[in-house]
Protein backbone atom coordinates (compact mmCIF):
# COMPACT_ATOMS: atom_id res chain seq x y z
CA UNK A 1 -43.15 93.05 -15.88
CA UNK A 2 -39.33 92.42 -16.27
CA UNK A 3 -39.40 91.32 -12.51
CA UNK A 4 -41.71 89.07 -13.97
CA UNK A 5 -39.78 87.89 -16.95
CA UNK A 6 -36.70 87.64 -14.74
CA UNK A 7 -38.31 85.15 -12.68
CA UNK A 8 -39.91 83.72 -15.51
CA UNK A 9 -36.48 82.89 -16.81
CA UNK A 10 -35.44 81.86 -13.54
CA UNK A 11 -38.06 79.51 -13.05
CA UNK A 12 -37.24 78.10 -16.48
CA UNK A 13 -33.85 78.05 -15.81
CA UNK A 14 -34.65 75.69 -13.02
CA UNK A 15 -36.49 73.70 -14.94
CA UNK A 16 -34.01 73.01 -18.01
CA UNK A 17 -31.68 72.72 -15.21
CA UNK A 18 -33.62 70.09 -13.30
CA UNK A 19 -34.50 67.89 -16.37
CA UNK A 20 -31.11 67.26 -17.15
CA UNK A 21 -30.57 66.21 -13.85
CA UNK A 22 -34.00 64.07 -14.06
CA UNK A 23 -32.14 63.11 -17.36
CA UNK A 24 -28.83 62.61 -15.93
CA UNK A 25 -30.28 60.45 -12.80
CA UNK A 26 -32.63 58.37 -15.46
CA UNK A 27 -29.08 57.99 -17.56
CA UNK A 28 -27.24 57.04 -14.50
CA UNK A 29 -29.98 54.66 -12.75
CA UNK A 30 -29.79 51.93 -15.22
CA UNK A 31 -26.15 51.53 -15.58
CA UNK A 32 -26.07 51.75 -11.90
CA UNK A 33 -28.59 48.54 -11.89
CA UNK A 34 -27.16 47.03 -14.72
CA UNK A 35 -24.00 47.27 -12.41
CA UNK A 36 -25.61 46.27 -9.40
CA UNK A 37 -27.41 42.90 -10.51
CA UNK A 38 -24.17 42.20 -12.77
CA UNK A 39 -22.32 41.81 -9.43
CA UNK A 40 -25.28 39.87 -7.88
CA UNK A 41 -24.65 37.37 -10.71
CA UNK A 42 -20.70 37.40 -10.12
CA UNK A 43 -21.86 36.81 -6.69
CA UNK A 44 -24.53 34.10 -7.02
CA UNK A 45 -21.88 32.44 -10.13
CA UNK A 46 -18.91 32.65 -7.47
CA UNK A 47 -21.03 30.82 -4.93
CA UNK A 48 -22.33 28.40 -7.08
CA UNK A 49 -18.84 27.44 -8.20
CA UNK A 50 -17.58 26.88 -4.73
CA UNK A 51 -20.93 24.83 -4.01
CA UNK A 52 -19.65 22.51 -7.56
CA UNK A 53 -16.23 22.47 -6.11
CA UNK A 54 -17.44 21.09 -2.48
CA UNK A 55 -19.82 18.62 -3.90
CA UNK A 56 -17.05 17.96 -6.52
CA UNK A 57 -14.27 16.57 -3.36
CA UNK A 58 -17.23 15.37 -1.92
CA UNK A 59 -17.78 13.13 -4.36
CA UNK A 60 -14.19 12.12 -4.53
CA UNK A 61 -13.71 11.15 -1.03
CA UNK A 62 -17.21 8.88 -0.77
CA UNK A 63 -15.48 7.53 -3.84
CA UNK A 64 -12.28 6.75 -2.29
CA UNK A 65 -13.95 5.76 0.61
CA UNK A 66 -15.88 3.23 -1.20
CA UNK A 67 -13.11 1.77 -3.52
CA UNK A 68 -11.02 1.09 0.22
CA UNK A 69 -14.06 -0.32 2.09
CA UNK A 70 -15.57 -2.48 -1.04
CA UNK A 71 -15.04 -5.33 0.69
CA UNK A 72 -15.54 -4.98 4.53
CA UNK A 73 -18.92 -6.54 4.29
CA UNK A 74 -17.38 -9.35 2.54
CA UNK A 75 -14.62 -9.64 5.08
CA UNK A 76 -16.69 -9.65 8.38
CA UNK A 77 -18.94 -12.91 6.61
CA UNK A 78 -15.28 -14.51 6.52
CA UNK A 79 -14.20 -14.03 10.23
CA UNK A 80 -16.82 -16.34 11.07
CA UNK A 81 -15.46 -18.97 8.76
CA UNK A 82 -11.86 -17.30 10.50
CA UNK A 83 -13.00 -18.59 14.12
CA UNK A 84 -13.78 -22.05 12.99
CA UNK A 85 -10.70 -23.04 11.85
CA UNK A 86 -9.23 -21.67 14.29
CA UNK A 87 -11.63 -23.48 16.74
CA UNK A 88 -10.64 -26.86 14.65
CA UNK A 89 -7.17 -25.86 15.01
CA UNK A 90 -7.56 -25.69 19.10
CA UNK A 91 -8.90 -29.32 19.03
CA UNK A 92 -6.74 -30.57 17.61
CA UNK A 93 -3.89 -29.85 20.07
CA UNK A 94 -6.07 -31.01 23.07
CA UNK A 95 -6.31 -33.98 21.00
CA UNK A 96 -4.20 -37.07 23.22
CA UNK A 97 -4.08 -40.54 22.45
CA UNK A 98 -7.16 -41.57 24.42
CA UNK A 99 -9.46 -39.82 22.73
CA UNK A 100 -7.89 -39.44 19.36
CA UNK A 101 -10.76 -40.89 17.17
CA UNK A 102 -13.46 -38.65 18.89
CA UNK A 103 -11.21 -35.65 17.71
CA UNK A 104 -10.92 -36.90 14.58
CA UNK A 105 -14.84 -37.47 14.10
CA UNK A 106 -15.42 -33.98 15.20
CA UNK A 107 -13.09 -32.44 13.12
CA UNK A 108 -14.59 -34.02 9.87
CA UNK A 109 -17.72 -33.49 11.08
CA UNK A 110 -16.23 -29.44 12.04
CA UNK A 111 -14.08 -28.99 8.50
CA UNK A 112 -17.57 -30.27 6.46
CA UNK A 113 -19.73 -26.90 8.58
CA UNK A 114 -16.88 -24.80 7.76
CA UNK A 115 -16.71 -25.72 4.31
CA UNK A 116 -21.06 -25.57 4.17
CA UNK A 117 -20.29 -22.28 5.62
CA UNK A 118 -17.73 -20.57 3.36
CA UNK A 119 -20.11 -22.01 0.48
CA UNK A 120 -23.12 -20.18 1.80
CA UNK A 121 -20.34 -16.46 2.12
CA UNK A 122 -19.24 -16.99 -1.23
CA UNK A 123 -22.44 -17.23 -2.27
CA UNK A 124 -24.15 -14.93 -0.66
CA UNK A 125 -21.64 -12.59 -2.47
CA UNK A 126 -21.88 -13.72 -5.71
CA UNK A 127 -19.09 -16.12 -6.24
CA UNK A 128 -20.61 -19.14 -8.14
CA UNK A 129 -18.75 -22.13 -8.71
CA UNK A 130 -18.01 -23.08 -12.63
CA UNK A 131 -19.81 -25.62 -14.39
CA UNK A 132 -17.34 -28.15 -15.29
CA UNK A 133 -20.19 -30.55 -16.88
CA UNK A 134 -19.97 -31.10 -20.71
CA UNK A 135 -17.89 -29.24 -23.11
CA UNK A 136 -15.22 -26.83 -22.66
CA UNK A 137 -15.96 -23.73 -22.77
CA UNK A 138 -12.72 -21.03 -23.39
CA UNK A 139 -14.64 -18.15 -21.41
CA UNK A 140 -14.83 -20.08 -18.35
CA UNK A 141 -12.60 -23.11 -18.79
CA UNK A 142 -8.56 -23.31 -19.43
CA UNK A 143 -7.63 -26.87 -20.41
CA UNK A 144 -4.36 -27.88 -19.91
CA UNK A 145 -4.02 -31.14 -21.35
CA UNK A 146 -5.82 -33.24 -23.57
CA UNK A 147 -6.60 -36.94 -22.42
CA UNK A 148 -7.78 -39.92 -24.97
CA UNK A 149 -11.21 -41.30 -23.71
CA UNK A 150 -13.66 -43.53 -25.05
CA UNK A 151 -16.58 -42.36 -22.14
CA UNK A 152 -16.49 -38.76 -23.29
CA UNK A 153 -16.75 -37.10 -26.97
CA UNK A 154 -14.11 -34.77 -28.06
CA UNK A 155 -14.17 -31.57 -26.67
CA UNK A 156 -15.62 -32.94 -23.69
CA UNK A 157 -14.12 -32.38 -19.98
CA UNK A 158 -13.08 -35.47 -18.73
CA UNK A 159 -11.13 -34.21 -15.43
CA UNK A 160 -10.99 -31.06 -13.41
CA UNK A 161 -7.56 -30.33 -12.11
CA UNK A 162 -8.55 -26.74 -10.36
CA UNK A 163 -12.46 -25.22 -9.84
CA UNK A 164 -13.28 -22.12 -11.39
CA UNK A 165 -15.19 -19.42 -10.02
CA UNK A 166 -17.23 -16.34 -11.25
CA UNK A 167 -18.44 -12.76 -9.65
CA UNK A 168 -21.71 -11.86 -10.91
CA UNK A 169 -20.94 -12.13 -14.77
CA UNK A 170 -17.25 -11.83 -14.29
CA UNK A 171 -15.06 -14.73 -14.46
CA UNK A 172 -12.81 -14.98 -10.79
CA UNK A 173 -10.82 -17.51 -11.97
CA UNK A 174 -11.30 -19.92 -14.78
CA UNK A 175 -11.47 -23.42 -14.23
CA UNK A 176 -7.77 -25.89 -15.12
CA UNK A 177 -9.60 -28.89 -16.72
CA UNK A 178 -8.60 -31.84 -19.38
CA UNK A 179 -10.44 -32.54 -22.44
CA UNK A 180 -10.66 -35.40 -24.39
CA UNK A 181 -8.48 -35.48 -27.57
């Protein structure tokens, strides 16, 4: 029976001895994960904030790409108006005595299409002439000088020394007119 108790012990022994390592691995497994996904999230955060910081000079070069190219669509509809003046130009140095008058009748005719056709760019990009019809107006208009006339009422425009122009809602350029005293 003591051979019996003596490995009873034993057996017991074992068994007190392997709890606390069943407690010590149960104790050690969850800081272990804790650990574990804690540096998953370090590593998903750390990617994350390079990903930001890409998109971030990303961002900054379409940006500065944009601001430098604003107006290249703007600039290709003026080459055309470009290569008629210099067309006109041309013409007019062939231009000799003989034929003078012809020359002349094409230019006009050539200045009025290129004229038509920077119209038609300016417009198509949203340049609109100012209204200079009727009374001054100080967002749009800058008089400067004042006229006596007895066709228009005070206030009134009576002359326009420069045209105005706006972008979209944006006055360009306001337009130099007189008003009537």
């Amino acid at each position: 029976m003591s051979q019996e108790n003596e490995n009873l012990e034993e057996s017991q022994a074992e068994e007190v001895e392997g709890q606390t390592e069943v407690e010590e691995t149960a104790e050690v497994d969850p800081l272990e994960a804790a650990l574990a996904e804690a540096a998953d999230y370090k590593d998903k955060y750390l990617r994350a904030h390079a990903d930001f910081e890409n998109t971030k000079k990303r961002l900054e070069k379409d940006k500065m790409n944009a601001v430098s190219y604003a107006n290249e669509s703007f600039a290709k509809d003026i080459l055309a108006v470009m290569d008629s003046f210099e067309n006109a130009l041309a013409s007019m140095e062939s231009a000799d005595e003989e034929n003078a008058s012809e020359v002349l009748e094409k230019m006009k005719e050539g200045v009025n299409l290129t004229h038509e056709q920077l119209k038609k760019i300016l417009e198509k990009n949203h340049i609109k002439e100012v209204s200079c019809e009727g009374e001054f107006d100080p967002e749009v208009h800058q008089a400067i000088m004042q006229v006596e006339s007895d066709a228009h009422e005070t206030g009134d425009i009576v002359q326009v020394m420069q045209k105005g122009y706006t972008i979209k809602d944006r006055v360009l350029r306001p337009a130099m007119v007189s008003t009537c005293k």
